[in-house]
N, C-alpha and C. Protein backbone atom coordinates (compact mmCIF):
# COMPACT_ATOMS: atom_id res chain seq x y z
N UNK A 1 401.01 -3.67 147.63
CA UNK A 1 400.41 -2.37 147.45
C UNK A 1 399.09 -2.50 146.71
N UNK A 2 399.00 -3.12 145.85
CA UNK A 2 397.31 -3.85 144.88
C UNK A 2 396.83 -4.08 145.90
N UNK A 3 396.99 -4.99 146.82
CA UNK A 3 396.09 -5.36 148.18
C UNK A 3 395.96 -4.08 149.16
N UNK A 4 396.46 -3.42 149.08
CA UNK A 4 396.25 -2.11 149.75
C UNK A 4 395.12 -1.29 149.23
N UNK A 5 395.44 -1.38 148.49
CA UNK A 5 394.64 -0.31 147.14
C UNK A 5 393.59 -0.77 146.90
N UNK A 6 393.11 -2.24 146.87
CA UNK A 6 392.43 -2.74 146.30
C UNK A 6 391.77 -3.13 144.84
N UNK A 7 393.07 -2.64 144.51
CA UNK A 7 392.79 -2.17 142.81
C UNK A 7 394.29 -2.67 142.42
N UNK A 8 394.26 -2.58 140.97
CA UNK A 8 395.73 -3.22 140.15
C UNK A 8 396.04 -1.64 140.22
N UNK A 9 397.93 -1.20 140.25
CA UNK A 9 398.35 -0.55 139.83
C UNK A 9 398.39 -0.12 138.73
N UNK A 10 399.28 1.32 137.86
CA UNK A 10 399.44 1.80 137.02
C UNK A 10 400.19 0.59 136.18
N UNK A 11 400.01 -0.26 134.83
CA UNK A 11 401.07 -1.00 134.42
C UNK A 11 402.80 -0.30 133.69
N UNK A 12 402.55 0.95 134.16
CA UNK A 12 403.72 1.45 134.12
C UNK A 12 404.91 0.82 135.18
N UNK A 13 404.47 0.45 136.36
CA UNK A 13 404.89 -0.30 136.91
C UNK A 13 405.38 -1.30 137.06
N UNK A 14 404.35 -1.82 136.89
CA UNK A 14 404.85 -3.42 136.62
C UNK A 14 406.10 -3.58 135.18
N UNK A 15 405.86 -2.77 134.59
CA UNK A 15 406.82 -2.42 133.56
C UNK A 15 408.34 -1.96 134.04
N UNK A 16 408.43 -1.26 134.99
CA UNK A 16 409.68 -0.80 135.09
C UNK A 16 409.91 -2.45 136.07
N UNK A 17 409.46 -2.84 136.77
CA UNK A 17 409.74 -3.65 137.93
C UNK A 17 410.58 -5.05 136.64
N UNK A 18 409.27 -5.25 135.99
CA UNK A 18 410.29 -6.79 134.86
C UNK A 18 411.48 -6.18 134.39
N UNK A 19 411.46 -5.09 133.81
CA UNK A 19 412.78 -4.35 133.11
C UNK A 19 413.95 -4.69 134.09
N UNK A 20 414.00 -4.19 135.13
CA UNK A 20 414.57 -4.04 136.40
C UNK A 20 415.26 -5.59 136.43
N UNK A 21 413.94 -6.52 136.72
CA UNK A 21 414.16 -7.93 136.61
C UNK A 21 415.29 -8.83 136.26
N UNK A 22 414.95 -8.48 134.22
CA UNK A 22 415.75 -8.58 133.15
C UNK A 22 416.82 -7.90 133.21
N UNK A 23 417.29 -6.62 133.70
CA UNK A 23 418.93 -6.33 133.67
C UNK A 23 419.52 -6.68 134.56
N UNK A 24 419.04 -6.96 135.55
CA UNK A 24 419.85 -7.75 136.78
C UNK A 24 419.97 -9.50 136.04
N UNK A 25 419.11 -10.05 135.28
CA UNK A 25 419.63 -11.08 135.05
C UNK A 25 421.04 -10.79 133.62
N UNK A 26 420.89 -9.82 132.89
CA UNK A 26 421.47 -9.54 132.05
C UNK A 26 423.32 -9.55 132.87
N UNK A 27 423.13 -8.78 133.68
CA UNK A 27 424.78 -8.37 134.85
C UNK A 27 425.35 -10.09 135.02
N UNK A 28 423.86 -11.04 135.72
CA UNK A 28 424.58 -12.17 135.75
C UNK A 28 425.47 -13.12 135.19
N UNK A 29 424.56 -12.86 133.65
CA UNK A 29 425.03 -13.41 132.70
C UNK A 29 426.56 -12.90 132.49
N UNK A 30 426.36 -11.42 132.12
CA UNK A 30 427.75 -10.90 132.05
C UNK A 30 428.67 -10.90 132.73
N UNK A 31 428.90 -11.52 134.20
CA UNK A 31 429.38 -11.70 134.85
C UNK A 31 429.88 -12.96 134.94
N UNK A 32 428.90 -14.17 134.60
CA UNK A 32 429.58 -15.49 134.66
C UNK A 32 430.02 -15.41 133.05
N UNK A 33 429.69 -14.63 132.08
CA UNK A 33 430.68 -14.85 130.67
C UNK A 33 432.16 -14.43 131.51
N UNK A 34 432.36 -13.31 131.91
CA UNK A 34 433.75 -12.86 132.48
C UNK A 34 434.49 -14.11 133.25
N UNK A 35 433.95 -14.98 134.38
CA UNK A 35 434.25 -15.72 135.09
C UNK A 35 434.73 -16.80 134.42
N UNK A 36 434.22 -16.89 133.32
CA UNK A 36 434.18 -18.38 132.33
C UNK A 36 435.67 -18.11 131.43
N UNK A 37 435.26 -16.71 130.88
CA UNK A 37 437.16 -16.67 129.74
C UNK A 37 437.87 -16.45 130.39
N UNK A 38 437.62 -16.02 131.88
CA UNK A 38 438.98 -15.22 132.08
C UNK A 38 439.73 -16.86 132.73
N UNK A 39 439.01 -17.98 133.45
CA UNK A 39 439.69 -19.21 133.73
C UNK A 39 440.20 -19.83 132.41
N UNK A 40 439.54 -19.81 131.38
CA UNK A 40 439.49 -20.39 129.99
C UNK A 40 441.21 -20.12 129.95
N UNK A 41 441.47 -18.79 129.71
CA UNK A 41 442.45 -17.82 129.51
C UNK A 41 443.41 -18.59 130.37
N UNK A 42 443.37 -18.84 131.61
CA UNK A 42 444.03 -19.26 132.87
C UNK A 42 445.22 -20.03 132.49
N UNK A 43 443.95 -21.14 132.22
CA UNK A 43 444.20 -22.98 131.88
C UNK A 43 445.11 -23.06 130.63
N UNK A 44 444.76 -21.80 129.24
CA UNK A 44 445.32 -21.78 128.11
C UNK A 44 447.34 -21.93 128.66
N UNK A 45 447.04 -21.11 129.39
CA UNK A 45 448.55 -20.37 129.63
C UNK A 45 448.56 -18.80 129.13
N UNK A 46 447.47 -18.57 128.66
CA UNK A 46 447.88 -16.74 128.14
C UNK A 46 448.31 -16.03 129.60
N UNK A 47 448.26 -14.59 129.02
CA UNK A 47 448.92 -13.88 130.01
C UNK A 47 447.89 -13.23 130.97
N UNK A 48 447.75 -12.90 132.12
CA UNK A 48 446.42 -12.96 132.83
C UNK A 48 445.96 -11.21 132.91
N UNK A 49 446.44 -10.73 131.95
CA UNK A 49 445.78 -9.27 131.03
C UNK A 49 444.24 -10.06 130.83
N UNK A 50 442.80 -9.45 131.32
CA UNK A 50 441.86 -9.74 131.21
C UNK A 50 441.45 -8.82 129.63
N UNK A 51 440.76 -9.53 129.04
CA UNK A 51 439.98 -9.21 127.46
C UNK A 51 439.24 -8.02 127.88
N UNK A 52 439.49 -7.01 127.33
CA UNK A 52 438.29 -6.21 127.57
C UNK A 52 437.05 -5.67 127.19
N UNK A 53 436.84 -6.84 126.50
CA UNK A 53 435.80 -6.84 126.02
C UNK A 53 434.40 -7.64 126.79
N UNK A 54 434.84 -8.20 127.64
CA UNK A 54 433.94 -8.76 129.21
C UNK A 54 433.87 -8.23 130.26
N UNK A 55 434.73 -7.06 130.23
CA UNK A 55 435.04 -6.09 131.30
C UNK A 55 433.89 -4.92 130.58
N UNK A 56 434.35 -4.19 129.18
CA UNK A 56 433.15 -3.30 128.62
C UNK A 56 431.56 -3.93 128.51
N UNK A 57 431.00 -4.73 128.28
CA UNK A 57 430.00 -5.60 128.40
C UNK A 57 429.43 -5.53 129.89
N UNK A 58 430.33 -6.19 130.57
CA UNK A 58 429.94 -5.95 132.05
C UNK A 58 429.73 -4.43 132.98
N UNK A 59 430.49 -3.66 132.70
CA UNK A 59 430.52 -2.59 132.89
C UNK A 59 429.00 -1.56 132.24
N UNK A 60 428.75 -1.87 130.83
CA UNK A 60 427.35 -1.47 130.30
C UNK A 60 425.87 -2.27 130.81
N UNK A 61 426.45 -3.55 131.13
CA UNK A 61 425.04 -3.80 132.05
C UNK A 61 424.91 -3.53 133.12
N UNK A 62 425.75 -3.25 134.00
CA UNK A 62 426.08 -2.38 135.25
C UNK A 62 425.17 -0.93 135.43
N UNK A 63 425.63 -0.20 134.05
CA UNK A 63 425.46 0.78 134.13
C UNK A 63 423.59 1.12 133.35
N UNK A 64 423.05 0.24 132.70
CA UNK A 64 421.63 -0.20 132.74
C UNK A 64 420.92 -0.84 133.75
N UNK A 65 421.98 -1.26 134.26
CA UNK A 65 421.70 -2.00 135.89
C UNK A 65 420.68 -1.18 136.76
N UNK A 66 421.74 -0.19 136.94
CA UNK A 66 421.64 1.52 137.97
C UNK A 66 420.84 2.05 137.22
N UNK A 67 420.54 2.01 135.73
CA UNK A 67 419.58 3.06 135.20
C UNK A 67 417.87 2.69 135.74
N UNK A 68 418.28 1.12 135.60
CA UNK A 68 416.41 0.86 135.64
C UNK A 68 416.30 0.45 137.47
N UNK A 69 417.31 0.61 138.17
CA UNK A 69 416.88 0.68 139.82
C UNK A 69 416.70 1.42 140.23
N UNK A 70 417.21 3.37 139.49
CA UNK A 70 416.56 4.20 139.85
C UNK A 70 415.27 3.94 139.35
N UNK A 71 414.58 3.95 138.52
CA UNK A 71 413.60 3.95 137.66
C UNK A 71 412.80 2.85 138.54
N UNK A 72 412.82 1.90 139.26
CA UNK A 72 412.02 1.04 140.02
C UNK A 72 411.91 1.93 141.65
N UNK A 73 413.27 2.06 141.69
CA UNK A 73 412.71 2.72 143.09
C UNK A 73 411.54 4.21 143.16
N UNK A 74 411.69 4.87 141.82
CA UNK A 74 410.80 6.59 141.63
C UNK A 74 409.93 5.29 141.49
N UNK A 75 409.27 4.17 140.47
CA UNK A 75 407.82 3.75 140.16
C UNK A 75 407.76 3.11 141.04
N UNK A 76 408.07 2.71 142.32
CA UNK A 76 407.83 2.25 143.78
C UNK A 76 407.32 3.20 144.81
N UNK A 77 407.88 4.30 144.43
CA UNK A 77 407.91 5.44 145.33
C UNK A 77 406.50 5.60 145.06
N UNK A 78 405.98 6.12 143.91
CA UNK A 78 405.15 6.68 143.32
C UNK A 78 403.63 5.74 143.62
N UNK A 79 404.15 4.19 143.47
CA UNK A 79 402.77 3.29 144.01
C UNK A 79 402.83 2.94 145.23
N UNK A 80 403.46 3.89 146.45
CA UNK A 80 403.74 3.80 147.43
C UNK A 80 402.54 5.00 147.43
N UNK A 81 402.95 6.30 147.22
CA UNK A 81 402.19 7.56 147.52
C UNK A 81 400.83 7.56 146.86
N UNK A 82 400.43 6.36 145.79
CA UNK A 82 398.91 6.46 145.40
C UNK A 82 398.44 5.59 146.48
N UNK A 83 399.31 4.65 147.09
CA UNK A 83 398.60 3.53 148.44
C UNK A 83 398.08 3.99 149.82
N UNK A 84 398.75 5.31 150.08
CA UNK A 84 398.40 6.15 151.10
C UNK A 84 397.12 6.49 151.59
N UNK A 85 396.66 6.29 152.56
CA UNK A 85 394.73 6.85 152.51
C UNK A 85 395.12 8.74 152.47
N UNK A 86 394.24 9.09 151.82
CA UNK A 86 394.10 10.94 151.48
C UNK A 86 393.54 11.65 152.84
């Protein structure tokens, strides 16, 4: 869209887009912590009741997940409709 425009975007943008970035790597993380105790747990012999405390964790980056993909798709939208010829 810069190559469209010929010009740099709003850095509001580019702002939501790294944010965006960073919580999707944040889910990963929280996701392979879950993957990691809950085998840990496995191998121990405990009882295979998952901790829920990797489940709440995961579940809150999830849900920052969805906050900043709306928030990329409106500041996409938006350097979509300044790229438009008038």
């Amino acid at each position: 869209m810069e190559r469209l425009r010929s010009s740099p975007l709003h850095a509001n943008i580019s702002t939501a887009l790294d944010k965006h970035l960073e919580v999707i790597h944040v889910v990963q993380s929280r996701r392979k912590d879950e993957i990691v105790n809950a085998s840990n747990r496995q191998r121990q012999g405990a009882p295979r009741c998952q901790d829920d405390r990797d489940v709440f964790a995961l579940a809150l980056a999830i849900k920052e997940m969805s906050l900043a993909t709306r928030k990329a798709r409106t500041t996409l939208w938006c350097a979509f409709q300044m790229t438009l010829p008038k």
